[in-house]
Protein backbone atom coordinates (compact mmCIF):
# COMPACT_ATOMS: atom_id res chain seq x y z
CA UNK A 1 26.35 -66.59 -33.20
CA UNK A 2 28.04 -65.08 -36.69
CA UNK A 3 29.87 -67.61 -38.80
CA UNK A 4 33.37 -66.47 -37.85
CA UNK A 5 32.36 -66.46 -34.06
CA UNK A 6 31.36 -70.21 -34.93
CA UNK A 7 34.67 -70.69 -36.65
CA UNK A 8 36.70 -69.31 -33.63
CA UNK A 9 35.19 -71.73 -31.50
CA UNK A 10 35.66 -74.87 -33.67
CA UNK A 11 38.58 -73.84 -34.11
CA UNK A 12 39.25 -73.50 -30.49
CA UNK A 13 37.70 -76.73 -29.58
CA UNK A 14 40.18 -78.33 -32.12
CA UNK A 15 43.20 -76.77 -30.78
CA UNK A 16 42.05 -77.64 -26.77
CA UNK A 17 41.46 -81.30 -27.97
CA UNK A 18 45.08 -81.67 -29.58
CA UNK A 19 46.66 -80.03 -26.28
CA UNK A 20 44.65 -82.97 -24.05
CA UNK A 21 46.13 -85.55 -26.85
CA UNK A 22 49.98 -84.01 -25.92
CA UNK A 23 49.13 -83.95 -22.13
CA UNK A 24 48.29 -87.62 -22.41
CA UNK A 25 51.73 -88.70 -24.49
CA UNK A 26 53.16 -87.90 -20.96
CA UNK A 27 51.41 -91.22 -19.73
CA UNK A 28 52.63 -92.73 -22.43
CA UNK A 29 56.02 -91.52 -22.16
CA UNK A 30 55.64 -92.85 -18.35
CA UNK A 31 54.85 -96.33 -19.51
CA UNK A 32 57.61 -96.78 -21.71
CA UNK A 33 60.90 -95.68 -19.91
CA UNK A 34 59.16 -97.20 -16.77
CA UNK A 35 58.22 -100.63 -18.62
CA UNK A 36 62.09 -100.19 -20.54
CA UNK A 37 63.69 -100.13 -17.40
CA UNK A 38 63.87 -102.28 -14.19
CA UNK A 39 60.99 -102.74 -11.46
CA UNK A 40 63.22 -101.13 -8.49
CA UNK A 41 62.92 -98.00 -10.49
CA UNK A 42 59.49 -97.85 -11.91
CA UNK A 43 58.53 -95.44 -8.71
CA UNK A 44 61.11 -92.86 -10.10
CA UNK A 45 60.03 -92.82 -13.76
CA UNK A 46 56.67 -91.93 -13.19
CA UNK A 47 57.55 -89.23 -10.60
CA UNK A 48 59.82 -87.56 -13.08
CA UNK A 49 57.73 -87.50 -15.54
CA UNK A 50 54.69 -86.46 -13.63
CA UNK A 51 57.19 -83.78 -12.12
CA UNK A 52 58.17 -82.31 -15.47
CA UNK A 53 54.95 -81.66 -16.80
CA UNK A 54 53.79 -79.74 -13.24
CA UNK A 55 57.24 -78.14 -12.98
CA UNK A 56 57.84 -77.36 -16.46
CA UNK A 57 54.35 -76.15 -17.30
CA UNK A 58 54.82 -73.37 -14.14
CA UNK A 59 58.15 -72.42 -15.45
CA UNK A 60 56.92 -71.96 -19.13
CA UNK A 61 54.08 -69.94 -18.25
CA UNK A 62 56.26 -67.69 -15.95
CA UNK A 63 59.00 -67.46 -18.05
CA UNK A 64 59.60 -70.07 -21.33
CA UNK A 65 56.22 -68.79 -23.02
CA UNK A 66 57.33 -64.92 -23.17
CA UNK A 67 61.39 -66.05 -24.47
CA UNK A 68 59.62 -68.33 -26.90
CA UNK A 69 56.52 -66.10 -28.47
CA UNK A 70 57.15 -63.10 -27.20
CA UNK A 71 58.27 -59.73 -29.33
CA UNK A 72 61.36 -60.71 -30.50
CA UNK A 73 65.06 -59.33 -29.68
CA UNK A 74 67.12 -59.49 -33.10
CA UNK A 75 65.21 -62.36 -34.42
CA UNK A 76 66.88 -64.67 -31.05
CA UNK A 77 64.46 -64.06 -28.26
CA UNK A 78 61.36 -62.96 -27.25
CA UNK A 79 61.28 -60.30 -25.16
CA UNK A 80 57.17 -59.59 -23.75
CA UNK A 81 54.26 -61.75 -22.01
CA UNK A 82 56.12 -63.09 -18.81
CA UNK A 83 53.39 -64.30 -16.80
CA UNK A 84 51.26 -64.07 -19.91
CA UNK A 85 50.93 -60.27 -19.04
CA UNK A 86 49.52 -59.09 -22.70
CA UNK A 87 48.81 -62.32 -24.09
CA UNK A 88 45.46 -62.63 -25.13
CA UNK A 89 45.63 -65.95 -26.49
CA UNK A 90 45.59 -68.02 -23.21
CA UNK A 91 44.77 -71.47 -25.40
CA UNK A 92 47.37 -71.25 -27.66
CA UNK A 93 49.45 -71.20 -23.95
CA UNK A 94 47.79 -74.45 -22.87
CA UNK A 95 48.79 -76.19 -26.48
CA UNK A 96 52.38 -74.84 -26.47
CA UNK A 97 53.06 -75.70 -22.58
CA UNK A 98 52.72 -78.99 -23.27
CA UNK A 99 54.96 -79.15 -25.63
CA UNK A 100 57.53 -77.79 -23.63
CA UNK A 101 57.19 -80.19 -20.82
CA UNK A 102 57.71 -83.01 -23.60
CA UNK A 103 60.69 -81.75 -24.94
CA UNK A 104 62.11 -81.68 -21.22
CA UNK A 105 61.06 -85.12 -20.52
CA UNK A 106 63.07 -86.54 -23.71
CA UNK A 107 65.72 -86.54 -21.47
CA UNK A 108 63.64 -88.83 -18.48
CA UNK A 109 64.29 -91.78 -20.38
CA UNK A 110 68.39 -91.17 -21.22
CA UNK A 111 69.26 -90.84 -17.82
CA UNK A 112 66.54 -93.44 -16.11
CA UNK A 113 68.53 -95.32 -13.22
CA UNK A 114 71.18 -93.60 -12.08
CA UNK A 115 70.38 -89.60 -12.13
CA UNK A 116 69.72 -87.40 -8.85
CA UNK A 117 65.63 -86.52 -9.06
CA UNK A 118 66.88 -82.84 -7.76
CA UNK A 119 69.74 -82.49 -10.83
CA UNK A 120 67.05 -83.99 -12.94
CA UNK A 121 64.19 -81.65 -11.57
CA UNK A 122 66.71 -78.58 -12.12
CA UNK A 123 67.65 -79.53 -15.57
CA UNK A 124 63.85 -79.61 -16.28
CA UNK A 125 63.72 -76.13 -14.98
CA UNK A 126 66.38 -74.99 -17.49
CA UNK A 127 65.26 -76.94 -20.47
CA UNK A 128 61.54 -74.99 -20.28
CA UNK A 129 62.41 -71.94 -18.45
CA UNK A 130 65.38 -70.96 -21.08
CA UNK A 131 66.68 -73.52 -23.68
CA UNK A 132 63.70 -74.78 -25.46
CA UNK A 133 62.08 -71.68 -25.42
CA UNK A 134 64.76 -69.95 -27.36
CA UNK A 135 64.68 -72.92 -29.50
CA UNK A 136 61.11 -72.10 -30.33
CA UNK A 137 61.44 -68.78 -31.17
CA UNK A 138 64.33 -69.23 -33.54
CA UNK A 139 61.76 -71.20 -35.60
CA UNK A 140 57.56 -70.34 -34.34
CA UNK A 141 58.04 -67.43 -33.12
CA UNK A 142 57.31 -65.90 -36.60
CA UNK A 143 60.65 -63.38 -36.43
CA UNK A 144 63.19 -65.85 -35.51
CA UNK A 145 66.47 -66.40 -37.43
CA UNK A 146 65.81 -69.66 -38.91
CA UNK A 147 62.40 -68.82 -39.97
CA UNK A 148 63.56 -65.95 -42.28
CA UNK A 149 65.91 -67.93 -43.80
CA UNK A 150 63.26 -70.58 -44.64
CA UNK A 151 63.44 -72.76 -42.04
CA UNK A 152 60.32 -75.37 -41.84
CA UNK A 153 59.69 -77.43 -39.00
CA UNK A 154 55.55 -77.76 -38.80
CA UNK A 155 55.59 -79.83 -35.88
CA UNK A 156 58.88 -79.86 -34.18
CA UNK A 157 61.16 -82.58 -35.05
CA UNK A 158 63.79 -80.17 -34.26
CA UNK A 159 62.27 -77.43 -32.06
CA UNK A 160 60.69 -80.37 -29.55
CA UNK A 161 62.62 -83.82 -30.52
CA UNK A 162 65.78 -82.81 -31.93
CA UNK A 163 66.10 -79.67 -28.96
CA UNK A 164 65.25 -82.73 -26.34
CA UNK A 165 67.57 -85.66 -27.54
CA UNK A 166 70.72 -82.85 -27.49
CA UNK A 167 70.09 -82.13 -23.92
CA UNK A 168 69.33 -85.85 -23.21
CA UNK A 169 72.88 -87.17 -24.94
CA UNK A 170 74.52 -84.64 -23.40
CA UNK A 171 73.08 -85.22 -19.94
CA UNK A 172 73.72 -89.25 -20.31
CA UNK A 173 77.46 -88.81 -21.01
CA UNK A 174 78.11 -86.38 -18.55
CA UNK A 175 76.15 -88.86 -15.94
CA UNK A 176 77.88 -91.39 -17.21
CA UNK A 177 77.03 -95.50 -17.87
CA UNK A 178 74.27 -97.52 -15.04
CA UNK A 179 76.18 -99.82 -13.26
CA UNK A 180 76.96 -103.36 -15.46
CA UNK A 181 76.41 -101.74 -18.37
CA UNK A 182 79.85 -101.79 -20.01
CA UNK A 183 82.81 -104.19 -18.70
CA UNK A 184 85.72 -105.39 -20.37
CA UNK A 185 84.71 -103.92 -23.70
CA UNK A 186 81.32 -105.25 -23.87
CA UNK A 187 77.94 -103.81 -24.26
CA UNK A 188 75.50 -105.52 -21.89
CA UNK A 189 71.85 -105.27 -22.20
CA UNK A 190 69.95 -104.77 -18.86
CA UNK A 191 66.53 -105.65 -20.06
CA UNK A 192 63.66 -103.61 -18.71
CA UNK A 193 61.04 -105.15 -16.52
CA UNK A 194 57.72 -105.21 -18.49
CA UNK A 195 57.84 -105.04 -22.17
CA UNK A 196 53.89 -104.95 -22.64
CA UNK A 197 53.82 -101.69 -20.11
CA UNK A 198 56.42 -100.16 -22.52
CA UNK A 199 54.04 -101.09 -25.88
CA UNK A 200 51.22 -99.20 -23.72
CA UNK A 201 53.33 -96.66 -23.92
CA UNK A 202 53.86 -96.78 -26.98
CA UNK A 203 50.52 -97.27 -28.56
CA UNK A 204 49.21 -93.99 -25.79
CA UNK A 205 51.94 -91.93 -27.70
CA UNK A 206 50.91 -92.82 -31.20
CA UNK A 207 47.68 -91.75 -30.41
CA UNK A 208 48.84 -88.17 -28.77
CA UNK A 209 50.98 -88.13 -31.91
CA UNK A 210 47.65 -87.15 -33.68
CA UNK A 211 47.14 -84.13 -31.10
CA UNK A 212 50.60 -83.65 -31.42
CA UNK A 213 50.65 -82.79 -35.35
CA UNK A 214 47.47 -82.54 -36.06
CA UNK A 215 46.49 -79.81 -33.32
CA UNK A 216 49.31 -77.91 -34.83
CA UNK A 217 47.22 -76.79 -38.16
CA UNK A 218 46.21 -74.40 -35.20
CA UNK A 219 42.76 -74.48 -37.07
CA UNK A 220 40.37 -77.02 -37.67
CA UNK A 221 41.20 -76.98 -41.34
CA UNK A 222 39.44 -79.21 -43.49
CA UNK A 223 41.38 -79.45 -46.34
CA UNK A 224 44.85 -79.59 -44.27
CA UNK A 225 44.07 -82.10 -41.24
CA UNK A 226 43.10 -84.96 -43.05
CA UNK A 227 46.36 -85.20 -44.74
CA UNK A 228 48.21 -84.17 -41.58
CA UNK A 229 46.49 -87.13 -39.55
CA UNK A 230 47.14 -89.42 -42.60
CA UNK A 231 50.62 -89.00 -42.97
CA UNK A 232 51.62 -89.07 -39.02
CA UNK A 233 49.71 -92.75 -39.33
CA UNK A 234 51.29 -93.69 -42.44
CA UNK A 235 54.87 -92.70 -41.25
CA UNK A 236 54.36 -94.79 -37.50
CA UNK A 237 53.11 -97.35 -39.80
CA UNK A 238 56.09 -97.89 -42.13
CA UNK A 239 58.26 -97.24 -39.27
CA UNK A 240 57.20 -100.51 -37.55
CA UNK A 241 57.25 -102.60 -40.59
CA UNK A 242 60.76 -101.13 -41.12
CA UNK A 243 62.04 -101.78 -37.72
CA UNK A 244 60.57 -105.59 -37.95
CA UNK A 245 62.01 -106.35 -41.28
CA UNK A 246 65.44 -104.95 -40.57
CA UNK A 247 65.94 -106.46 -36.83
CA UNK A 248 65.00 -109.91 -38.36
CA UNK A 249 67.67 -109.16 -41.27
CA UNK A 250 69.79 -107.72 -38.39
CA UNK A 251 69.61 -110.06 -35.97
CA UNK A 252 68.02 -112.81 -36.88
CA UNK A 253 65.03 -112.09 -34.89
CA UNK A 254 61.92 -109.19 -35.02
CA UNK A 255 62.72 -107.27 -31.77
CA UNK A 256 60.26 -106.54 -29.82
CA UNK A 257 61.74 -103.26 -27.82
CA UNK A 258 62.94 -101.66 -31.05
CA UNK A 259 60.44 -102.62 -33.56
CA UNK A 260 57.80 -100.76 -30.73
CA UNK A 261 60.30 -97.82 -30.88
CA UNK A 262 59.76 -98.16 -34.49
CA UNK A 263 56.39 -96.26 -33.99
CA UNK A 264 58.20 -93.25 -32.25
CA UNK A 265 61.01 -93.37 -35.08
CA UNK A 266 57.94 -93.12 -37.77
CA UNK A 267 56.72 -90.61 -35.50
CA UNK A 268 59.15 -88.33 -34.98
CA UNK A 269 60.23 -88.68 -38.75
CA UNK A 270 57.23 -87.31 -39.93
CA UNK A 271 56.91 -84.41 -37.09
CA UNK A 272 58.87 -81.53 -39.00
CA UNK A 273 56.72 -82.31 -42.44
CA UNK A 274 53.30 -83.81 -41.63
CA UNK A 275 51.69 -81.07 -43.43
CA UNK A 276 54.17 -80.72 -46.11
CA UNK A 277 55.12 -84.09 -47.73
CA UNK A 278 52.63 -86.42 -50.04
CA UNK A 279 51.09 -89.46 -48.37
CA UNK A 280 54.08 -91.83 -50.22
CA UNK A 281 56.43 -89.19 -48.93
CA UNK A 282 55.62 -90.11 -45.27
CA UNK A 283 55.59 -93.60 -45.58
CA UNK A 284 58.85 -93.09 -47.26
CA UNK A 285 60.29 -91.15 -44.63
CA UNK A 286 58.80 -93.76 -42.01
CA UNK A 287 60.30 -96.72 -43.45
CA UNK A 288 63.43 -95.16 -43.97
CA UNK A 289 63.71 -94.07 -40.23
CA UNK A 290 63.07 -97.70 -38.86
CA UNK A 291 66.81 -98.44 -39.96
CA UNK A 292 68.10 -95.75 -39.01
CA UNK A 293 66.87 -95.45 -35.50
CA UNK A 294 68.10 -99.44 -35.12
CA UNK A 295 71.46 -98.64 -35.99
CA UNK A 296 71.55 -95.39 -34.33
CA UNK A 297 70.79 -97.20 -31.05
CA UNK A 298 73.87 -99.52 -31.66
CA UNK A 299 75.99 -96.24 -32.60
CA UNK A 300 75.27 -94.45 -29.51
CA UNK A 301 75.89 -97.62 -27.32
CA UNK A 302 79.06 -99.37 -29.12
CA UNK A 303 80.40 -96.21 -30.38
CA UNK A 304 79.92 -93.13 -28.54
CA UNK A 305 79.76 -95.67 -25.00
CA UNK A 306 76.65 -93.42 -23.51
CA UNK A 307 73.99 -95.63 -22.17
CA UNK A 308 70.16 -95.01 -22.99
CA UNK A 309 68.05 -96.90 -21.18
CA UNK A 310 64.83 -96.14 -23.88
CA UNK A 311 66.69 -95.33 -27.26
CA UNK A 312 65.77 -91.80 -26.36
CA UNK A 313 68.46 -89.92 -28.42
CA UNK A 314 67.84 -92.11 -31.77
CA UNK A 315 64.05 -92.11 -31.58
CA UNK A 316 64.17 -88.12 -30.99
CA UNK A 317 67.48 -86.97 -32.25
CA UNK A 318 68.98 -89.05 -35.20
CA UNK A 319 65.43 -89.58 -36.47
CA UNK A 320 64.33 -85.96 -35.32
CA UNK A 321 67.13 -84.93 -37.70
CA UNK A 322 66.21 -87.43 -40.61
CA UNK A 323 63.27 -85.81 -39.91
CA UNK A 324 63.94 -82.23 -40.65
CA UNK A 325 65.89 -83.20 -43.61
CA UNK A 326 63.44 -85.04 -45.44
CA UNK A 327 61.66 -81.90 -45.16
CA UNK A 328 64.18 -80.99 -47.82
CA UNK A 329 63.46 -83.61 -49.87
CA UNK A 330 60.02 -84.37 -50.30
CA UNK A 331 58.34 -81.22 -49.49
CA UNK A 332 55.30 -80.35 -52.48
CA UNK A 333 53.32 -77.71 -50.05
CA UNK A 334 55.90 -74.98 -51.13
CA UNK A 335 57.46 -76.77 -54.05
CA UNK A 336 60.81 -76.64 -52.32
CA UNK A 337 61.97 -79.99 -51.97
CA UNK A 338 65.00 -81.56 -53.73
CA UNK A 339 62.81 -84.47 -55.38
CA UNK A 340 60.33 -82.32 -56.47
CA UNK A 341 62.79 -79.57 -58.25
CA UNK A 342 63.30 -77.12 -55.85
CA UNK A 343 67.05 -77.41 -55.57
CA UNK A 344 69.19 -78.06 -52.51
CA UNK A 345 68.33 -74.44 -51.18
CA UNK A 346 65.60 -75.94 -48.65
CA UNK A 347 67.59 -78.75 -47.46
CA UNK A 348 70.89 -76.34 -46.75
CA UNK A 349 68.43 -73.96 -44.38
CA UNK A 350 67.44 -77.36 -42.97
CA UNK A 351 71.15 -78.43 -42.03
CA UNK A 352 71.81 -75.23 -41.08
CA UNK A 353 68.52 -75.46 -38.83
CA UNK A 354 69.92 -79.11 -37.22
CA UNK A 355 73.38 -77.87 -36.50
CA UNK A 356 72.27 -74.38 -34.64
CA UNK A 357 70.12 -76.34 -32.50
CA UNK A 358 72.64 -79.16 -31.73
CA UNK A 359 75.46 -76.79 -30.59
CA UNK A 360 72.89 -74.52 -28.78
CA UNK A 361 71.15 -76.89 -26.58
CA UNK A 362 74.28 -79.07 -26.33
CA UNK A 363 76.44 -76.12 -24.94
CA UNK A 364 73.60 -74.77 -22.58
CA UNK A 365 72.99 -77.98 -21.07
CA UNK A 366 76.71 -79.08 -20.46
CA UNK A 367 76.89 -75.52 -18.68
CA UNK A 368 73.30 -75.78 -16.87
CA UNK A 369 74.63 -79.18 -15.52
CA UNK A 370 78.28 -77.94 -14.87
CA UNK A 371 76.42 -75.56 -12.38
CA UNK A 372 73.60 -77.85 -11.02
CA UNK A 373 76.71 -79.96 -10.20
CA UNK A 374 77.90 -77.53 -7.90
CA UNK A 375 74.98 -77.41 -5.53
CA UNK A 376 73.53 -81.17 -5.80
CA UNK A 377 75.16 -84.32 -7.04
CA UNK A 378 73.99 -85.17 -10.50
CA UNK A 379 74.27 -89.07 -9.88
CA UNK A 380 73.02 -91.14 -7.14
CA UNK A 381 74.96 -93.31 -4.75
CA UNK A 382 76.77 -96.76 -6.34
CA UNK A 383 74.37 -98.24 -3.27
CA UNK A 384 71.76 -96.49 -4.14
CA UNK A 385 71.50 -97.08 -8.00
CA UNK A 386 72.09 -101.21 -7.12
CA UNK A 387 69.22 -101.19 -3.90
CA UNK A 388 66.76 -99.16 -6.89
CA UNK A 389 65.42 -96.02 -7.08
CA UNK A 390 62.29 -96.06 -5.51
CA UNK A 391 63.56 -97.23 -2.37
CA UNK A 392 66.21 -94.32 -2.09
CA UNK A 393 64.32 -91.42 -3.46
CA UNK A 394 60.61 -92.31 -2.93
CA UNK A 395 60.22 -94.57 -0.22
CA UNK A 396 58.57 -96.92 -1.59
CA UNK A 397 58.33 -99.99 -4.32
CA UNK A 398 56.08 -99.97 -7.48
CA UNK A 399 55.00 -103.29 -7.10
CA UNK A 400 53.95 -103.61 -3.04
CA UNK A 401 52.24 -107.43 -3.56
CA UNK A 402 55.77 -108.67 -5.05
CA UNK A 403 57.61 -107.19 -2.07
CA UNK A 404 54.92 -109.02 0.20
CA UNK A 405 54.21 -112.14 -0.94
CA UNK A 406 57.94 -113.40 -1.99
CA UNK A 407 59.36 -111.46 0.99
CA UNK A 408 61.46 -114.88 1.72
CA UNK A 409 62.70 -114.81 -2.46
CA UNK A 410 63.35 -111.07 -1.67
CA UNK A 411 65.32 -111.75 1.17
CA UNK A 412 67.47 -114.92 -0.77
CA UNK A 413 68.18 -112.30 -3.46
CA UNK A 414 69.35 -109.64 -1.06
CA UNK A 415 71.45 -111.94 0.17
CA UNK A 416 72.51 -113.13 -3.26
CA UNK A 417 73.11 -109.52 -4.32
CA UNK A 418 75.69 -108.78 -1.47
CA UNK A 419 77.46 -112.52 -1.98
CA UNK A 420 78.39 -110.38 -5.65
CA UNK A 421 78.97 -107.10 -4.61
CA UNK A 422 81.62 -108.80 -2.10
CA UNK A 423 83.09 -110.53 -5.26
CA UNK A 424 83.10 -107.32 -7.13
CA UNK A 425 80.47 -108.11 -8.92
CA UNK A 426 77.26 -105.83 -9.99
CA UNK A 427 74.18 -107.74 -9.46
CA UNK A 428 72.96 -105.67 -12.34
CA UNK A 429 74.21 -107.53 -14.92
CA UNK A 430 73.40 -111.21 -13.33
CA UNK A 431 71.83 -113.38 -16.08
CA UNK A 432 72.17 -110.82 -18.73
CA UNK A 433 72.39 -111.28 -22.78
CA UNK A 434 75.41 -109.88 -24.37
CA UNK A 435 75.08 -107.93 -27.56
């Protein structure tokens, strides 16, 4: 074997390992909206997500793949490869696929509880089959728009995040509020059932985070993943300490649910620049997304009145865009940043990069659903969403020796649950903290 066939295949074998890391996030992505959210719907979570990376990955390789990578239409679309006809490259497929499928599943988690699996399944369909690809080839492609103006986004705090939190905002207020969640002008918290299934979760994703960025080098470059690995640690790392400090200023207390999305605010924050900001840069950018992802959360809820279950649109979009910005900042790979005396040229193209994408995938989704509405309801049933989700849709509960063994408690809070609903009141919110 020559030294550059030896190379190819290292490089190869790098490449297929970060794609297995991203595959796995979508267990971790499983654990935490399903460990974020309530028991009756744990059966519903995991099907979605298990459904998005089956569905999605079909769709991209039939379709997404060749709009996203393919010869490109005006610097806007790609245009060659459908059904990978052409593409020699088959593992560079397997890497991007699944990050398609976890851009569409950003939106899982904002609409947990209360969406149609069949509106959800066809949204999934449009997110990888047409919006995220088009996304991707604005800014990877190589030709795209964005890129020729200067656009840098190494990992995809915009292309995957960003694109993903749009459609999932966007999706949540059209859906509208779970049942309890806002009465009378107040913001009630419906806790989720299993808080160490969601820091799973959590800790599964921070370790696919490493696939995630560091598989992008595309190479198994020695003197670029070191740093790349270093700084997605350092930046999940100062994101937790960030989130802990500020919810015990905050509140009063460290919370638990946001300091874990702390990680995935880190995370995300370092996405776009993991290969192009120092080591202090990252941490920088993680601590500084802690705060904002805590405050975003209570934006989007108080303010804006759209209910997410998992913090899904601040962990991936406000953060996603922090993100992308920061680029602008603190990049020293090109020189460009703001900090380091490259002017405010860089971080412009960045804005410019964060407000495309926003009105894009915000536009195409509020049409995509407009017509999905038309054929299947987009929301379940008021008596569906109060029996739970797995009962309606699946069949079944998540947690069979519960349902057996307190059959008699089950019964009592049946019973309980209709007393309320006779009342006019949602047994959702029973026993519930106020914020």
């Amino acid at each position: 074997m020559t030294n550059e066939a030896l190379e190819m295949s290292i490089n190869l074998v790098w490449v297929m390992l970060g794609a297995f890391f991203v595959f796995f996030m979508h267990a971790g992505f499983a654990m935490v909206e399903a460990g974020f959210t309530r028991a009756k719907n744990a059966v519903n979570i995991l099907m979605k997500n298990i459904l998005t990376i089956s569905l999605g990955g079909v769709v991209y390789f039939l379709v997404g793949y060749a709009l996203m990578f393919g010869d490109s239409a005006g610097g806007f679309i790609g245009t060659s490869g459908f059904a990978l006809l052409g593409v020699d490259d088959i593992g560079f497929f397997v890497f991007q696929a699944m990050f398609a499928a976890t851009c569409a599943t950003i939106i899982s988690g904002a609409v947990a509880e209360r969406m149609n699996i069949n509106a959800y399944l066809a949204i999934v369909v449009l997110m990888t089959l047409f919006i995220y690809p088009v996304v991707g080839h604005w800014i990877w492609q190589g030709d795209g728009w964005l890129t020729n103006l200067g656009f840098i986004d190494f990992a995809g705090s915009t292309v995957v995040h960003l694109t993903g939190a749009a459609g999932a905002l966007v999706a949540a207020a059209i859906i509208g509020p779970r049942i309890g969640k806002y009465k009378k002008g107040v913001v009630n918290v419906i806790p989720g059932h299993s808080i160490p299934l969601g820091a799973l979760g959590v800790f599964i994703l921070w370790l696919g985070w490493f696939g995630f960025n560091g598989g992008s080098t595309l190479a198994a470059d020695p003197s670029l993943v070191p740093t790349v690995i270093a700084n997605t640690f350092l930046s999940a790392s100062a994101g937790i300490i960030a989130t802990a400090f500020y919810t015990k200023f905050r509140y009063g207390h460290i919370d638990g649910s946001l300091t874990l999305n702390g990680a995935l605010a880190g995370l995300v924050g370092i996405t776009a620049g993991a290969a192009n900001v120092s080591l202090v840069g990252a941490i920088i950018i993680g601590f500084i997304a802690g705060p904002l992802l805590v405050e975003g959360v209570r934006f989007i809820e108080w303010k804006l009145k759209v209910d997410d279950p998992v913090g899904a649109v601040a962990v991936h979009g406000i953060c996603g865009i922090w993100g992308t910005l920061a680029v602008g900042l603190f990049d020293v790979a090109g020189g460009g940043g703001l900090f380091y005396g490259g002017g405010i040229e860089l971080l412009g193209v960045q804005a410019i990069g964060v407000l495309a994408v926003i009105a894009w995938t915000a536009a195409t989704v509020g049409i995509g659903l407009s017509v999905v509405k038309l054929f299947v309801p987009l929301r379940v049933s008021r008596e569906e969403e109060i029996e739970g989700l797995d009962l309606a849709e699946h069949g079944s509960y998540a947690y069979e020796f519960q349902q057996d063994t307190f059959k008699g408690l089950a019964s009592r809070s049946d019973t309980f649950a209709q007393r309320l609903t006779t009342l006019g009141k949602s047994p959702s919110v029973v026993g519930e903290k106020q914020v």
